[in-house]
PDB file of N, CA and C in Angstrom:
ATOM      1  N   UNK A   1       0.836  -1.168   0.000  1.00  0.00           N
ATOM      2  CA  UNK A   1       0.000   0.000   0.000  1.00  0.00           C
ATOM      3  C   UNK A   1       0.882   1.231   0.000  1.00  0.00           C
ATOM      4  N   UNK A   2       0.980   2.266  -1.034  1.00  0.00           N
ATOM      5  CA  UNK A   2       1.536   3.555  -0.878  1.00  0.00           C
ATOM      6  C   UNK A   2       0.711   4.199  -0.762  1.00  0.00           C
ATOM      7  N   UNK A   3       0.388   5.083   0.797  1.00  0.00           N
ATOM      8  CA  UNK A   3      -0.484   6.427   1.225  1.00  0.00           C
ATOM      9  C   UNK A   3      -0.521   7.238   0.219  1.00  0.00           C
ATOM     10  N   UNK A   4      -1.881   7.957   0.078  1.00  0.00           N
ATOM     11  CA  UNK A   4      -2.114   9.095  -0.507  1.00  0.00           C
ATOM     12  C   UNK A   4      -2.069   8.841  -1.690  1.00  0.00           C
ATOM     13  N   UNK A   5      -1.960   7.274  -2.321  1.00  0.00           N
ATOM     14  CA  UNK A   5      -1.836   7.204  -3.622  1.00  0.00           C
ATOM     15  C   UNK A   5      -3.117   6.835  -4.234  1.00  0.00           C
ATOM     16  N   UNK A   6      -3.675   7.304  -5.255  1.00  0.00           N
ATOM     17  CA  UNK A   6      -5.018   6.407  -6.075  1.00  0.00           C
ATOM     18  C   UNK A   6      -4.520   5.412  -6.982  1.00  0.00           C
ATOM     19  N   UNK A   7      -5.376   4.268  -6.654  1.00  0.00           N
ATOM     20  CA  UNK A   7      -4.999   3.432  -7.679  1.00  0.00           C
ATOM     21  C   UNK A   7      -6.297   3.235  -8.591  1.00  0.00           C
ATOM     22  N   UNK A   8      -6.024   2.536  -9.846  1.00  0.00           N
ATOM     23  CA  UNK A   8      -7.370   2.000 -10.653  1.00  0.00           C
ATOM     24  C   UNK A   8      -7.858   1.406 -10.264  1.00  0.00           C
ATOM     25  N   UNK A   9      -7.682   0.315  -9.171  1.00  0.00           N
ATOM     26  CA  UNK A   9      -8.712  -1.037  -9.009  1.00  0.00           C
ATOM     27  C   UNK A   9      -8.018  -0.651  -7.043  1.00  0.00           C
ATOM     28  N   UNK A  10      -9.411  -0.749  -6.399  1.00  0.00           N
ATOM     29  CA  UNK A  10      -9.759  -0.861  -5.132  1.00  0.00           C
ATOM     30  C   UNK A  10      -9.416  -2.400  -4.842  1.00  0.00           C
ATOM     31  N   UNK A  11      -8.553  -1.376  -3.437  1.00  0.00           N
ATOM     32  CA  UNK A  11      -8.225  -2.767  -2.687  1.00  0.00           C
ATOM     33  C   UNK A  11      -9.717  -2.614  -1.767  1.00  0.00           C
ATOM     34  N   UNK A  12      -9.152  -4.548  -1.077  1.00  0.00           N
ATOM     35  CA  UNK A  12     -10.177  -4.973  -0.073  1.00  0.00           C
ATOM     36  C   UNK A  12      -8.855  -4.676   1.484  1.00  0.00           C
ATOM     37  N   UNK A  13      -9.742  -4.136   2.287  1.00  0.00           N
ATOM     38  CA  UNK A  13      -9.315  -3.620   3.246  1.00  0.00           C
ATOM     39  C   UNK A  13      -9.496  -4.861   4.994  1.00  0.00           C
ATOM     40  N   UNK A  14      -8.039  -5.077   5.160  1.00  0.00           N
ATOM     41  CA  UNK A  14      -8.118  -6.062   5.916  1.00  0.00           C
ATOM     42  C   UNK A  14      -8.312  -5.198   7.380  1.00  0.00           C
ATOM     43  N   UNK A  15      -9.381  -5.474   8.273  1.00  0.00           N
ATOM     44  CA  UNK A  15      -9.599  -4.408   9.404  1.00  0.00           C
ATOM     45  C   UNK A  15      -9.428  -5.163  10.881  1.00  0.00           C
ATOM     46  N   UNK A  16      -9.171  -7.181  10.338  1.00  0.00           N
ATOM     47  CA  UNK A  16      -8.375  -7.450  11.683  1.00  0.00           C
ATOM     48  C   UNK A  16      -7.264  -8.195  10.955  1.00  0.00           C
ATOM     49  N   UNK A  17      -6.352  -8.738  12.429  1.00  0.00           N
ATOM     50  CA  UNK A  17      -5.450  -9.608  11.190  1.00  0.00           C
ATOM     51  C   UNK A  17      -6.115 -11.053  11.470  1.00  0.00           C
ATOM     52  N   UNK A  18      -7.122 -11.010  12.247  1.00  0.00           N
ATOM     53  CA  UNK A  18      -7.709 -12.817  12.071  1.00  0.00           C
ATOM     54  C   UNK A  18      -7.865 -12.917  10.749  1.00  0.00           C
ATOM     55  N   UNK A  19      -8.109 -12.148  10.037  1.00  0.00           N
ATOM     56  CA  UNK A  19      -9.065 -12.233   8.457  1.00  0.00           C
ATOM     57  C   UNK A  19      -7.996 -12.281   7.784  1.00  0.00           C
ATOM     58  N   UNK A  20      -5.951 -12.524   8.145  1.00  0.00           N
ATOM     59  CA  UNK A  20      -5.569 -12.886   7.086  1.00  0.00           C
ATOM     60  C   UNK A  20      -5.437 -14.493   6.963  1.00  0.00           C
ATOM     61  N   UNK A  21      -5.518 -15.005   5.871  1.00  0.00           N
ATOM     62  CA  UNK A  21      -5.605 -16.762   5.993  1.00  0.00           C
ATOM     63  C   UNK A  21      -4.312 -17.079   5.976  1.00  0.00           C
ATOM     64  N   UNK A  22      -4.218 -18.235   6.588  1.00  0.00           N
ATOM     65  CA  UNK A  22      -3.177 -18.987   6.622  1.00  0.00           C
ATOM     66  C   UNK A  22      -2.710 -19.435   5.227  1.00  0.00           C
ATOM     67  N   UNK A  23      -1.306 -19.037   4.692  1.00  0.00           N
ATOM     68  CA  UNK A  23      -1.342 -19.581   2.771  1.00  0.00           C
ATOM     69  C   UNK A  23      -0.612 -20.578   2.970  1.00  0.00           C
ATOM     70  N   UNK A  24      -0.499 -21.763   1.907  1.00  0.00           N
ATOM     71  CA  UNK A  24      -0.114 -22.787   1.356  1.00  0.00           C
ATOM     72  C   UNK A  24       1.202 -22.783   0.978  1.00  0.00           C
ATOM     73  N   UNK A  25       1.292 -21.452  -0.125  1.00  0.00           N
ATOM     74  CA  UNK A  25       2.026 -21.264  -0.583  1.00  0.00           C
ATOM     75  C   UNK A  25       2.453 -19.787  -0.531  1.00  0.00           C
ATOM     76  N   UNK A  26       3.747 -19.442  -1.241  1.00  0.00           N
ATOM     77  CA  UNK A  26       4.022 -18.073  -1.409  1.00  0.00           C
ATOM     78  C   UNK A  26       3.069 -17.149  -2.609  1.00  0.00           C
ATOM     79  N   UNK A  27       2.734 -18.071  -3.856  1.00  0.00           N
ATOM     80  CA  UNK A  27       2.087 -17.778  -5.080  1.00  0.00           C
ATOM     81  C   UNK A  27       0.819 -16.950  -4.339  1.00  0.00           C
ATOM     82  N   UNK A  28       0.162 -18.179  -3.359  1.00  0.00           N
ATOM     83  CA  UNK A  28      -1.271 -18.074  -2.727  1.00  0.00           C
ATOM     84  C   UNK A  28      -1.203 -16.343  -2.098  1.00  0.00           C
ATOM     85  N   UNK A  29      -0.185 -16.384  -0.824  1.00  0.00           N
ATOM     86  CA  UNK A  29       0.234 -15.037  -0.404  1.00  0.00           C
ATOM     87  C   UNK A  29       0.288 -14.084  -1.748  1.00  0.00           C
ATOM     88  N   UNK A  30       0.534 -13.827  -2.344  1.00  0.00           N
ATOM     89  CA  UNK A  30       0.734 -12.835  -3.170  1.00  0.00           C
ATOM     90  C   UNK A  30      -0.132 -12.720  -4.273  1.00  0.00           C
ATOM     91  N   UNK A  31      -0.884 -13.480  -4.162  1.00  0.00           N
ATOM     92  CA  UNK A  31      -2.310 -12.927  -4.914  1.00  0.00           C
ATOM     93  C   UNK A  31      -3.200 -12.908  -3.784  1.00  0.00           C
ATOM     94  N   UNK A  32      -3.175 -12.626  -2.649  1.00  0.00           N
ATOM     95  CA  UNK A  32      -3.983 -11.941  -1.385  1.00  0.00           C
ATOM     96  C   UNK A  32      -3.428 -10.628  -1.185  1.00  0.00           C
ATOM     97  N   UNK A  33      -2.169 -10.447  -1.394  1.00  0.00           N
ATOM     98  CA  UNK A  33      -1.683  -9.410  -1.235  1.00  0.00           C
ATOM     99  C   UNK A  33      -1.543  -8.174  -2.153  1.00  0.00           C
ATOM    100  N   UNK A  34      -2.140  -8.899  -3.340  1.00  0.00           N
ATOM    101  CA  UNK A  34      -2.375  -7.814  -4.507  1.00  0.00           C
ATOM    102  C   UNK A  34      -3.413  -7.297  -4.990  1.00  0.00           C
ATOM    103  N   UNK A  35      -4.623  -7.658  -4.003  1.00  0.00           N
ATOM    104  CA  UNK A  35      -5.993  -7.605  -3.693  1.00  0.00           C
ATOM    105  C   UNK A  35      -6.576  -6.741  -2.615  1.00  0.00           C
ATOM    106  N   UNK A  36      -5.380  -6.949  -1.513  1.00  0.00           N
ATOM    107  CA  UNK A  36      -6.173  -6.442   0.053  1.00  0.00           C
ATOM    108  C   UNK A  36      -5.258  -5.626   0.552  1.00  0.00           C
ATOM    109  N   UNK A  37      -5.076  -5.201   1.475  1.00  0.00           N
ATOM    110  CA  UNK A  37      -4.362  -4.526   2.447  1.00  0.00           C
ATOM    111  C   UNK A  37      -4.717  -4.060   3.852  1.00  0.00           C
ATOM    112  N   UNK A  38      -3.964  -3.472   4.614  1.00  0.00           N
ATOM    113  CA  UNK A  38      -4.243  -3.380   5.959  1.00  0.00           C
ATOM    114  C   UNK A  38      -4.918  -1.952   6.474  1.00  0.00           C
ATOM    115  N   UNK A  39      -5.693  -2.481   7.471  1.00  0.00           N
ATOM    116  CA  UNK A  39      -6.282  -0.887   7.720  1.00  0.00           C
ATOM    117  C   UNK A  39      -5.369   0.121   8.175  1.00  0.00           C
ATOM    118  N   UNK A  40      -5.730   1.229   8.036  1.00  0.00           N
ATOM    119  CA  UNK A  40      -4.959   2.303   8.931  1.00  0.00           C
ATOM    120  C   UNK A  40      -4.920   2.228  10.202  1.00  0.00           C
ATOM    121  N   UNK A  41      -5.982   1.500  11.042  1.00  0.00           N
ATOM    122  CA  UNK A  41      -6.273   1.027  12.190  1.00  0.00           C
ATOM    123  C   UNK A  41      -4.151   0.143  12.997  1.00  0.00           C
ATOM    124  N   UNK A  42      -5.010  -1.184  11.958  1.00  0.00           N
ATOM    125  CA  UNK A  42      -3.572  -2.026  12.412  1.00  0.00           C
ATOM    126  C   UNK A  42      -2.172  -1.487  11.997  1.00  0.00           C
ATOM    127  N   UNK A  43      -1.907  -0.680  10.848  1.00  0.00           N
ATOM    128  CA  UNK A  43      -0.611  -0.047  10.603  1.00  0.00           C
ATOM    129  C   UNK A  43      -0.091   1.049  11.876  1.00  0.00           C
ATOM    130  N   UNK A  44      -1.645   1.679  12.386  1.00  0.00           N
ATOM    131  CA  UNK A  44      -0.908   2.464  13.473  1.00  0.00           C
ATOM    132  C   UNK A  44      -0.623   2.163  14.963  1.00  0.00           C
ATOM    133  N   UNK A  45      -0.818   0.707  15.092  1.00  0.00           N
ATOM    134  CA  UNK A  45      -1.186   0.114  16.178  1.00  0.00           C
ATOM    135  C   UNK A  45       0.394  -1.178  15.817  1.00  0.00           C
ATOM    136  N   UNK A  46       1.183  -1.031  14.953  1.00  0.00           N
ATOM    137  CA  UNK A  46       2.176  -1.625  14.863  1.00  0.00           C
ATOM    138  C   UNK A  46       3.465  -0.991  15.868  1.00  0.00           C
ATOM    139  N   UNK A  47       4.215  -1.790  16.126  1.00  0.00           N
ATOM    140  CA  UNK A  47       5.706  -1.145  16.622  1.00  0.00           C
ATOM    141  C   UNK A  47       6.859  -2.080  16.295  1.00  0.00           C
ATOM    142  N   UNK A  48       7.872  -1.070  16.676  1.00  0.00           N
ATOM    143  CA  UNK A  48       9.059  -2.309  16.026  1.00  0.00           C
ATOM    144  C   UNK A  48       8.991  -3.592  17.091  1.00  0.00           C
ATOM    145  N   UNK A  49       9.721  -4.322  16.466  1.00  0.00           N
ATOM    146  CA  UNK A  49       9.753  -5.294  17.393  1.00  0.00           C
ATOM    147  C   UNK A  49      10.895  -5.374  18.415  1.00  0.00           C
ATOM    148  N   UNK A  50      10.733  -5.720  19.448  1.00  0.00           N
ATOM    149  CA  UNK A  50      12.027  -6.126  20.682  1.00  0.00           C
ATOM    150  C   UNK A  50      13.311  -6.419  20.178  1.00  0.00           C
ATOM    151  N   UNK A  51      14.189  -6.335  21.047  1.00  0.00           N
ATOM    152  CA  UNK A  51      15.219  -6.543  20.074  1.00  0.00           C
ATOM    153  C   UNK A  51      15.770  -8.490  20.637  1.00  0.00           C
ATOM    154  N   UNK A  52      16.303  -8.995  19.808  1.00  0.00           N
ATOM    155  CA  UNK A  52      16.572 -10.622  20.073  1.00  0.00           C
ATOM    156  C   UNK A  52      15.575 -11.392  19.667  1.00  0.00           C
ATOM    157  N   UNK A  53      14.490 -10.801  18.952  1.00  0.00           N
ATOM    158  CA  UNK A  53      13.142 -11.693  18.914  1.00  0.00           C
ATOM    159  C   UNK A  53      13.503 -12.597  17.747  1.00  0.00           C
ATOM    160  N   UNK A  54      13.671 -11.533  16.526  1.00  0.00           N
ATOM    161  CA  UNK A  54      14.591 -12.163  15.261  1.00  0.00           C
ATOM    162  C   UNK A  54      15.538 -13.311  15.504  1.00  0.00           C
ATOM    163  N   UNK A  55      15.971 -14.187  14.175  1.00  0.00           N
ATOM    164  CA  UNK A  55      16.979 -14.580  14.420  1.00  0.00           C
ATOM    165  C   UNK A  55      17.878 -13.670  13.549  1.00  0.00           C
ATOM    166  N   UNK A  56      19.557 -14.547  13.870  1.00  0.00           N
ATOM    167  CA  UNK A  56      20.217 -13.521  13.516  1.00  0.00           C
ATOM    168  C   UNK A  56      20.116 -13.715  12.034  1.00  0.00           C
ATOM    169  N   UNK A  57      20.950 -12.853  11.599  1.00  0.00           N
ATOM    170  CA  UNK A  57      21.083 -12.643   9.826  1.00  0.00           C
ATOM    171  C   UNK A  57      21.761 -13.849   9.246  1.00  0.00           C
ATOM    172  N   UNK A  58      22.283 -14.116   8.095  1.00  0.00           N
ATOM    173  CA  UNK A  58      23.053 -15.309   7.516  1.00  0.00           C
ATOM    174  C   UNK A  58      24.301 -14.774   8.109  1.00  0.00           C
ATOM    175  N   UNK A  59      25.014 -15.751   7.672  1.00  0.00           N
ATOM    176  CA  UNK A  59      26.388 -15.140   7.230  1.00  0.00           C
ATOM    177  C   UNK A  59      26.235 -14.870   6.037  1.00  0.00           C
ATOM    178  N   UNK A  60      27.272 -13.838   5.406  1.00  0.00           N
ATOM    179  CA  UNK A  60      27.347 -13.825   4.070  1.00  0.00           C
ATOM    180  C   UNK A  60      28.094 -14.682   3.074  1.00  0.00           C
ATOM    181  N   UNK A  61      27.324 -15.788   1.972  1.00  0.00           N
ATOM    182  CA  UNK A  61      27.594 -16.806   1.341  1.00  0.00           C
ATOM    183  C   UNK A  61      28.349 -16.121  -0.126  1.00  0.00           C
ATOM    184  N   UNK A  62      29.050 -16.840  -0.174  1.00  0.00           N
ATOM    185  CA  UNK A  62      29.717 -17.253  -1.714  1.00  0.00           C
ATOM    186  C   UNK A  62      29.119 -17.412  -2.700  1.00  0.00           C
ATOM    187  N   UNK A  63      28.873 -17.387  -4.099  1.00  0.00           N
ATOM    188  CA  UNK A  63      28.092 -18.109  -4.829  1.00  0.00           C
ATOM    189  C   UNK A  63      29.061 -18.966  -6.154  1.00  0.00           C
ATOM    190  N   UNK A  64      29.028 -20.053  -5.932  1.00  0.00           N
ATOM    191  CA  UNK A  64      30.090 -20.616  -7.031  1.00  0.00           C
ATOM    192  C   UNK A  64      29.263 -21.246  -8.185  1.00  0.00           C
ATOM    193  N   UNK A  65      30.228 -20.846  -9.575  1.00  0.00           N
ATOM    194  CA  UNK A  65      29.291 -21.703 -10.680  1.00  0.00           C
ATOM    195  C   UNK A  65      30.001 -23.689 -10.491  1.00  0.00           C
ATOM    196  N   UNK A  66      28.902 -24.631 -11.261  1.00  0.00           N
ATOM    197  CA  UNK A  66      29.918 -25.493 -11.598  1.00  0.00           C
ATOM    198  C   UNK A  66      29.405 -25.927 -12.691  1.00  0.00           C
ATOM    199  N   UNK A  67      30.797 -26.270 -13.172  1.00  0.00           N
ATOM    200  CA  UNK A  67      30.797 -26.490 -14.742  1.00  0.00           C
ATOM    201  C   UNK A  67      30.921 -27.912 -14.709  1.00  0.00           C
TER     202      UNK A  67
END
């Protein structure tokens, strides 16, 4: 969702997060997500999260070809 922006086709407005479904897949997620979005309600009722909750980051990997 970008504020203040109009788009051509109206989203569906998610106003709890019970109402998002559990997806299958990633495909599934992202055609829910290109449909709906979150209320202004739950975006302002977000905060960062604690810190340690995350895990940590990767290390940073290599990428090798093989021939």
């Amino acid at each position: 969702m970008i504020r203040g922006s109009k788009s051509a086709r109206s989203m569906d407005v998610v106003q709890r997060l019970e109402d998002v479904p559990d997806f299958e897949t990633e495909a599934q997620e992202a055609d829910f997500w290109a449909t709906h979005e979150l209320s202004e309600d739950i975006l302002e009722a977000m905060r960062p999260l604690e810190s340690g909750i995350l895990p940590q980051p990767r290390r940073e990997q290599r990428h090798i070809d093989l021939h």
